[in-house]
Every structure is written in C-alpha cells, then in structure tokens.
Protein backbone atom coordinates (compact mmCIF):
# COMPACT_ATOMS: atom_id res chain seq x y z
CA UNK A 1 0.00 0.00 0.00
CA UNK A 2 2.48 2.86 -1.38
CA UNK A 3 1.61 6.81 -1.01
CA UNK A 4 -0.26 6.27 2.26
CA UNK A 5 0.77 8.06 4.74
CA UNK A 6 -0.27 8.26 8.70
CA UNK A 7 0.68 11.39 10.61
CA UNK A 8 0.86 11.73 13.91
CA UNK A 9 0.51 15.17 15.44
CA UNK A 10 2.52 15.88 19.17
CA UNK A 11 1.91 12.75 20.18
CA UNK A 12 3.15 13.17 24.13
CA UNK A 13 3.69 9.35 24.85
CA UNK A 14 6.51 7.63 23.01
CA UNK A 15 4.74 3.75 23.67
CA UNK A 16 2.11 5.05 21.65
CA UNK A 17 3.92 5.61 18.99
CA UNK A 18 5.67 2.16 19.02
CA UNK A 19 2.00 0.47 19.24
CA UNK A 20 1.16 2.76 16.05
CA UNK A 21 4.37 1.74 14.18
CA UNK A 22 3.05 -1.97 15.15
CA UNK A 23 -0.43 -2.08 13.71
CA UNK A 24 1.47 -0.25 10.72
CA UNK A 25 3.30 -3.13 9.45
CA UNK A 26 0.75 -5.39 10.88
CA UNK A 27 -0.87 -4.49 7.92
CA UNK A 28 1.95 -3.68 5.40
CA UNK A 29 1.77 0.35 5.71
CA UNK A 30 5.38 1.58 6.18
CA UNK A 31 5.15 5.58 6.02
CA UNK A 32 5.22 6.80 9.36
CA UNK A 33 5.59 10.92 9.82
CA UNK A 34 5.60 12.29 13.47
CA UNK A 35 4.49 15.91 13.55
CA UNK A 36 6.57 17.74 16.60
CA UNK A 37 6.66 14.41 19.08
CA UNK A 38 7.11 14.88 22.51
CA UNK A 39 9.76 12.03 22.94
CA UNK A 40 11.32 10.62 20.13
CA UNK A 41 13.64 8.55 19.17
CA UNK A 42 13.04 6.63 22.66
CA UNK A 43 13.10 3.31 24.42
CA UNK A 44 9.93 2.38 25.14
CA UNK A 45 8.58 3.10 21.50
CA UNK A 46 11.12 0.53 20.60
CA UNK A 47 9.35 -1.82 23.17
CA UNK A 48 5.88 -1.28 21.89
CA UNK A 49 6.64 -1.36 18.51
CA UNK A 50 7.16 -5.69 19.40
CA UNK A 51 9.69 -5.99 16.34
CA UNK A 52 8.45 -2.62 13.64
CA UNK A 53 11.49 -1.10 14.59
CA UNK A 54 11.94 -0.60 10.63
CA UNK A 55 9.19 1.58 10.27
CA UNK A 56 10.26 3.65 13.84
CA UNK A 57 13.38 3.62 12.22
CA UNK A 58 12.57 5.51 8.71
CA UNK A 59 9.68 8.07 10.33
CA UNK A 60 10.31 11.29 8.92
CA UNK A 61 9.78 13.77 11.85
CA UNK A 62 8.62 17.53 10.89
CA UNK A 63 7.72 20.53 13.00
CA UNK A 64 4.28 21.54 11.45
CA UNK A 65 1.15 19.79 9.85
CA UNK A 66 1.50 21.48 6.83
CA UNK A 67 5.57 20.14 6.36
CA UNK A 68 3.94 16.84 6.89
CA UNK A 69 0.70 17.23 4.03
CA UNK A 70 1.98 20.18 1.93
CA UNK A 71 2.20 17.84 -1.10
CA UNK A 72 -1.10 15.81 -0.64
CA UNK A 73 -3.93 15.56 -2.64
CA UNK A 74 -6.31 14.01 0.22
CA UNK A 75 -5.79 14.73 3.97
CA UNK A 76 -8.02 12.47 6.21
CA UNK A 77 -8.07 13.83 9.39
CA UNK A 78 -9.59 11.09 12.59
CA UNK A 79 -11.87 13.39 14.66
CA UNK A 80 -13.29 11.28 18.23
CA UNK A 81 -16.00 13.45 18.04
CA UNK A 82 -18.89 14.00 15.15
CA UNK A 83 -18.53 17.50 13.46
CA UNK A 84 -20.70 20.03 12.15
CA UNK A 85 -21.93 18.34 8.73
CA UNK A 86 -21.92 22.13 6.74
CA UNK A 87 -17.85 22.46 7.53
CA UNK A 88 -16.58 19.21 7.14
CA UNK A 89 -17.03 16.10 4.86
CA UNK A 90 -17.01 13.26 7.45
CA UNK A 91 -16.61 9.67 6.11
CA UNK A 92 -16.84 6.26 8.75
CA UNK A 93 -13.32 4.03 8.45
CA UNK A 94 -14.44 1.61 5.24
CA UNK A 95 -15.50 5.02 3.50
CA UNK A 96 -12.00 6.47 4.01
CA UNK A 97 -10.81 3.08 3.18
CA UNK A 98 -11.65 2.82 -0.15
CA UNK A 99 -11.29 6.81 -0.79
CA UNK A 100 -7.83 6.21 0.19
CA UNK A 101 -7.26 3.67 -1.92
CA UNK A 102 -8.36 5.16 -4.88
CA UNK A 103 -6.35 8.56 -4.90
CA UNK A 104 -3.22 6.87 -3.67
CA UNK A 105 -2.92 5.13 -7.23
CA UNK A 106 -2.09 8.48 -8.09
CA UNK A 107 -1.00 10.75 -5.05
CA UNK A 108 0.27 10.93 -1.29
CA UNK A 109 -2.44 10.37 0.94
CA UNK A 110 -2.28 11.50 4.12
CA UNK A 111 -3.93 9.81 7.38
CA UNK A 112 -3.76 12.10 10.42
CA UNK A 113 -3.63 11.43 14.30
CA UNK A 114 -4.27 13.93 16.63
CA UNK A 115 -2.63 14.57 20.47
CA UNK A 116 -3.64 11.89 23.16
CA UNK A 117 -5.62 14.16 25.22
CA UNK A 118 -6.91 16.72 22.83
CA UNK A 119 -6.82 15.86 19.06
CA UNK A 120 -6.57 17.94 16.62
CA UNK A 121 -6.93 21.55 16.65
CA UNK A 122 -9.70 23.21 14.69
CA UNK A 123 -6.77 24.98 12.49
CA UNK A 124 -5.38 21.47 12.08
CA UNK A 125 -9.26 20.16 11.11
CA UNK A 126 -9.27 23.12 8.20
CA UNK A 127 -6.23 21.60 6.64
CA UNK A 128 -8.07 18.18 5.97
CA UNK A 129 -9.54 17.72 3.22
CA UNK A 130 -12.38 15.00 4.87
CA UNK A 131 -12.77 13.89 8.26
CA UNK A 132 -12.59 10.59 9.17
CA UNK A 133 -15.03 9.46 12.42
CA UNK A 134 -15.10 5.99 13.60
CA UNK A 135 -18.26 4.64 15.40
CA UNK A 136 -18.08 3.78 18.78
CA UNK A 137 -20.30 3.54 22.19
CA UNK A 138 -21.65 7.15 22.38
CA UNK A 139 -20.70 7.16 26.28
CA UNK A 140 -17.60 6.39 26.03
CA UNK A 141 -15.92 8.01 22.64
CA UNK A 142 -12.28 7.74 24.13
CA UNK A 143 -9.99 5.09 21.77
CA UNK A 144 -5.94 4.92 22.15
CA UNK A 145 -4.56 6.37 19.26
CA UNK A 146 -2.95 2.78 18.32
CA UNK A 147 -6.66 1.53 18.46
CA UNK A 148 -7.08 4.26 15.86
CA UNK A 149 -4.40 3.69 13.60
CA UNK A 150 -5.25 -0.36 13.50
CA UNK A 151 -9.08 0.31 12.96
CA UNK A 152 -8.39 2.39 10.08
CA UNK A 153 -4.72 0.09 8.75
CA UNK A 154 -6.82 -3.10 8.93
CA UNK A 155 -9.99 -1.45 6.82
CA UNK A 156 -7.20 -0.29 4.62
CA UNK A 157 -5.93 -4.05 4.49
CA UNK A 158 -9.02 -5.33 3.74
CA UNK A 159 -10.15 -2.91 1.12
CA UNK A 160 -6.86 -3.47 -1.02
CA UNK A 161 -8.07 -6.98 -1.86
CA UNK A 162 -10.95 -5.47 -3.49
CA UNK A 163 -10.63 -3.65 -7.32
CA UNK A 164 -9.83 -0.14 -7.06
CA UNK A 165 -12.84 0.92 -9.73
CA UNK A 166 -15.34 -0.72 -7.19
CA UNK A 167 -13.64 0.07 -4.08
CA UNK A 168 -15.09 3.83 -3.80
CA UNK A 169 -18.05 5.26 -4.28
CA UNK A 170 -17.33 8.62 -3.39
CA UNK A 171 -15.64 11.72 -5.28
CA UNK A 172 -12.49 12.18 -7.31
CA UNK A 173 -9.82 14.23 -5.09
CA UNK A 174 -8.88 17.55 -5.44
CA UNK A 175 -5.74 17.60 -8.01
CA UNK A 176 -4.26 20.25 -6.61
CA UNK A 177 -2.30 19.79 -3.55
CA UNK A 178 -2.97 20.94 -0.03
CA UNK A 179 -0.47 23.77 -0.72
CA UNK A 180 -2.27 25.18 -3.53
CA UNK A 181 -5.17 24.84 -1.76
CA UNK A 182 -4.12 26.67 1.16
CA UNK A 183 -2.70 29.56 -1.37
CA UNK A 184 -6.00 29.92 -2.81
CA UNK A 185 -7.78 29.90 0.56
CA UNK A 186 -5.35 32.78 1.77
CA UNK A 187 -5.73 34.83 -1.47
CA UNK A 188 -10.10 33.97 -1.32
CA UNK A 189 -10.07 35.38 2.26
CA UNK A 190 -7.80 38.42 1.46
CA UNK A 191 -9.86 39.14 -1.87
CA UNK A 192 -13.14 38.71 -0.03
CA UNK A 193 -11.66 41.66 2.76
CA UNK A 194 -10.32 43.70 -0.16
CA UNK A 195 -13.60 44.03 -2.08
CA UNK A 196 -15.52 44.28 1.16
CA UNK A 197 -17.65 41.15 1.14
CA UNK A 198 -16.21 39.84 4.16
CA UNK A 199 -15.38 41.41 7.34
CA UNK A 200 -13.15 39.87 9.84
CA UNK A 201 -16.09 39.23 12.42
CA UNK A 202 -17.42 36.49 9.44
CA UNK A 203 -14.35 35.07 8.17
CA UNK A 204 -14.15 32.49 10.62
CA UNK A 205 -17.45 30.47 10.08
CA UNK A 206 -17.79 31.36 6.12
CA UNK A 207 -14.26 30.74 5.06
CA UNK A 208 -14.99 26.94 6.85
CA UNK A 209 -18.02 27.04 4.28
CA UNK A 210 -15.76 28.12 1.44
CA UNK A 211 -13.27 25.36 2.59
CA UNK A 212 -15.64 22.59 1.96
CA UNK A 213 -17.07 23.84 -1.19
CA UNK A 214 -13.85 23.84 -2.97
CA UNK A 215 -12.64 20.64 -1.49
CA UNK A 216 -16.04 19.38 -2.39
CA UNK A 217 -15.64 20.95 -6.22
CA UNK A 218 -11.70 19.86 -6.51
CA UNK A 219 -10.33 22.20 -8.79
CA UNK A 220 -7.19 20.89 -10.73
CA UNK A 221 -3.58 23.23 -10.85
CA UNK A 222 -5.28 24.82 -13.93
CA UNK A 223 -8.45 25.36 -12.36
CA UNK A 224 -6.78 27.30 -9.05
CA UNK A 225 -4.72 29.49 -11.63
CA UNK A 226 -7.44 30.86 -12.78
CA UNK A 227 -9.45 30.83 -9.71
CA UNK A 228 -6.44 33.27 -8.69
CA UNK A 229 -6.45 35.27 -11.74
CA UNK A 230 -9.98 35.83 -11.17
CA UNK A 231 -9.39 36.97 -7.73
CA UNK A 232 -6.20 38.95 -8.50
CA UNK A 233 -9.18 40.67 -10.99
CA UNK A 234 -11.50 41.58 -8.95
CA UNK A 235 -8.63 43.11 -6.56
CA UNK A 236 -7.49 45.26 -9.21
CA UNK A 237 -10.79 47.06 -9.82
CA UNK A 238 -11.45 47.47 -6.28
CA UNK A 239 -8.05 49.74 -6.06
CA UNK A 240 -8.53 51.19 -9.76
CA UNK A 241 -12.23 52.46 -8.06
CA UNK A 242 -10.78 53.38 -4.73
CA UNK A 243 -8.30 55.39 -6.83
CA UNK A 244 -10.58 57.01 -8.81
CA UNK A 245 -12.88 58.21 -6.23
CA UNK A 246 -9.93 59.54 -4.27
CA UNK A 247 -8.84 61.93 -7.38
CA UNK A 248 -12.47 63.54 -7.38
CA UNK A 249 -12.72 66.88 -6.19
C-alpha cells in the first residue's frame, strides 16, 4: 500500500507511537511521519513497537502539519467526536478506506492522528480535506490512538483486496495539492476583505463554508490558476475604483 501516509501530530507518549508503528506493518503500511513528538527517538517506543522497529526507524519527523501534508492531494483527518456536517465532509473508516485507496494510485495520501488528550486543533481540522469518524459507544468516545491507527490500517488491508474501480463510491480528489489549496484559501479570504464582502467578524465560520465547497468541487492546478487570476481581478478594480474616487474633487 504505497503513497499512504499516517501522521501523527505531538503525540506526548513515546509507547504510543511504538503500538502505532506496530499495527502499521501489521498491515503492510510503512510511512510513518511524526508531527513535533514529545519524545522521540526513545526506548519504550522501541518496546511497543514488538519488532516494527523498521518503520520507527525511517519516520520522517517535521515541526508543522502542513511540512507533513503540503504535497497531498487528500488529507483524512480522525476526529473522536462528530462534526458540524456544513464544515466538514465526514466519512466512517471503510469510507475512508476505499477513498484512500483510490487517490493513492495516483497521489500521497495523508492519514492524520491527533494529540492523546486533545486531538486535533480546529486549524489542524481546516487543513483536511475529509474527516474521518469511527463509530463507537456514544458514552464512552475515548480510543488509544494505536486503536485508531489499526481500525483504520486493517480497513485499509481489507479494502486493497478489493478492485480499485469498485472500491469507492465517493468523489475524485482535489488535483491540486494541499499547498495550492491553502494559497487559494489565503488569497479567497484576502480578496473577499479587499472588495468588502467579508469582514473579519465572518471570516471564521464562512471561510470553513468556502473550505468545503472547494474541497467538495476539486479544482485541478489549472483550475486554481485561474481561480487566482480571477481573484487577483476583482482586486485590481477594487483599487482602480478606490483610486478614482480619491482623485475627485
């Protein structure tokens, strides 16, 4: 299973990620990057890890999310609680099983773990592409993040076994990468201020909205060009009006 990719974010207890790296090549994933760990390289992940000392051994570790997804096309991030259903596209684990799948054939894929005791951050939750939420007694949400990451590598497992062009039901990827995204949700947001349809009181809730739709739309490289040009338009006759209204008398 090449281009998949599980990320875990600050994770504070090094035995958890040996138990990770363990249910990773349990079920033949072998791309392991560690976002800012608290303890790392250390003993006891080479305890847990019972043997997968091959995948502790070639984790990439990065300081930020966005070193870890920048060149992604699909960024799952696991969420222990549901979301709002307008911001976020949330699929169970055999949904993001076979989405997975089917835009690694082509892409990095990125699968991403939150802290221990707090998950991810909602910044961290904008840079995902889909949430993934997996069902569990409604009293008592709380799973290990190893319990996580084998829920979601054995679905992975046992979708692999079945054709790719019936393995997913659900939407092509964006083909732009979560960096271009991320340029053309910074330019959207500072277009939106400069033409004065959004003030900074809204951004928050509408540029989630905005989020989703485009994930949901998946504009190629071409497509975000001249999403941008369009933008970097309507920019330039906001200041050629400001202009001229500040040369009347």
């Amino acid at each position: 299973m090449q281009n998949i990719r599980i990320v875990l974010v600050e994770t504070s207890h090094p035995g958890n990620i040996g138990a990770v790296a363990r249910a990773m090549k349990n079920m033949c994933l072998t791309e392991l990057v560690l976002v800012s760990p608290k303890r790392f390289p250390d003993e006891e992940a080479i305890a847990r890890s019972s043997g997968a000392t091959d995948i502790l051994d070639s984790a990439h570790i990065v300081t930020s999310l966005e070193e870890a997804v920048g060149d992604c096309k699909l960024v799952i991030g696991a969420s222990a609680r549901r979301r709002d259903a307008d911001l976020w596209q949330e699929l169970d684990p055999r949904q993001c099983a076979a989405l997975t799948l089917e835009q690694s054939q082509t892409a990095p894929v990125s699968l991403v773990f939150g802290r221990e005791s707090s998950g991810l951050t909602k910044a961290e939750l904008d840079r995902c592409t889909h949430l993934m939420h997996i069902p569990s007694n409604p009293d008592y949400t709380s799973l290990n993040i190893a319990m996580a990451v084998q829920v979601m590598a054995y679905e992975l497992r046992m979708a692999s076994h079945v054709p790719v062009s019936s393995a997913s039901e659900y939407q092509v990827l964006p083909a732009a990468t979560v960096e271009k995204m991320e340029g053309l949700f910074a330019h959207l947001q500072q277009a939106l201020q400069d033409i004065g349809f959004m003030h900074s009181e809204q951004d928050g809730k509408m540029m989630q909205k905005l989020r989703r739709f485009f994930h949901r739309a998946s504009p190629d490289d071409k497509e975000i060009n001249i999403l941008r040009g369009i933008l970097s338009a309507a920019q330039g006759v906001k200041s050629m009006r400001s202009d001229a209204s500040n040369k009347q008398p």
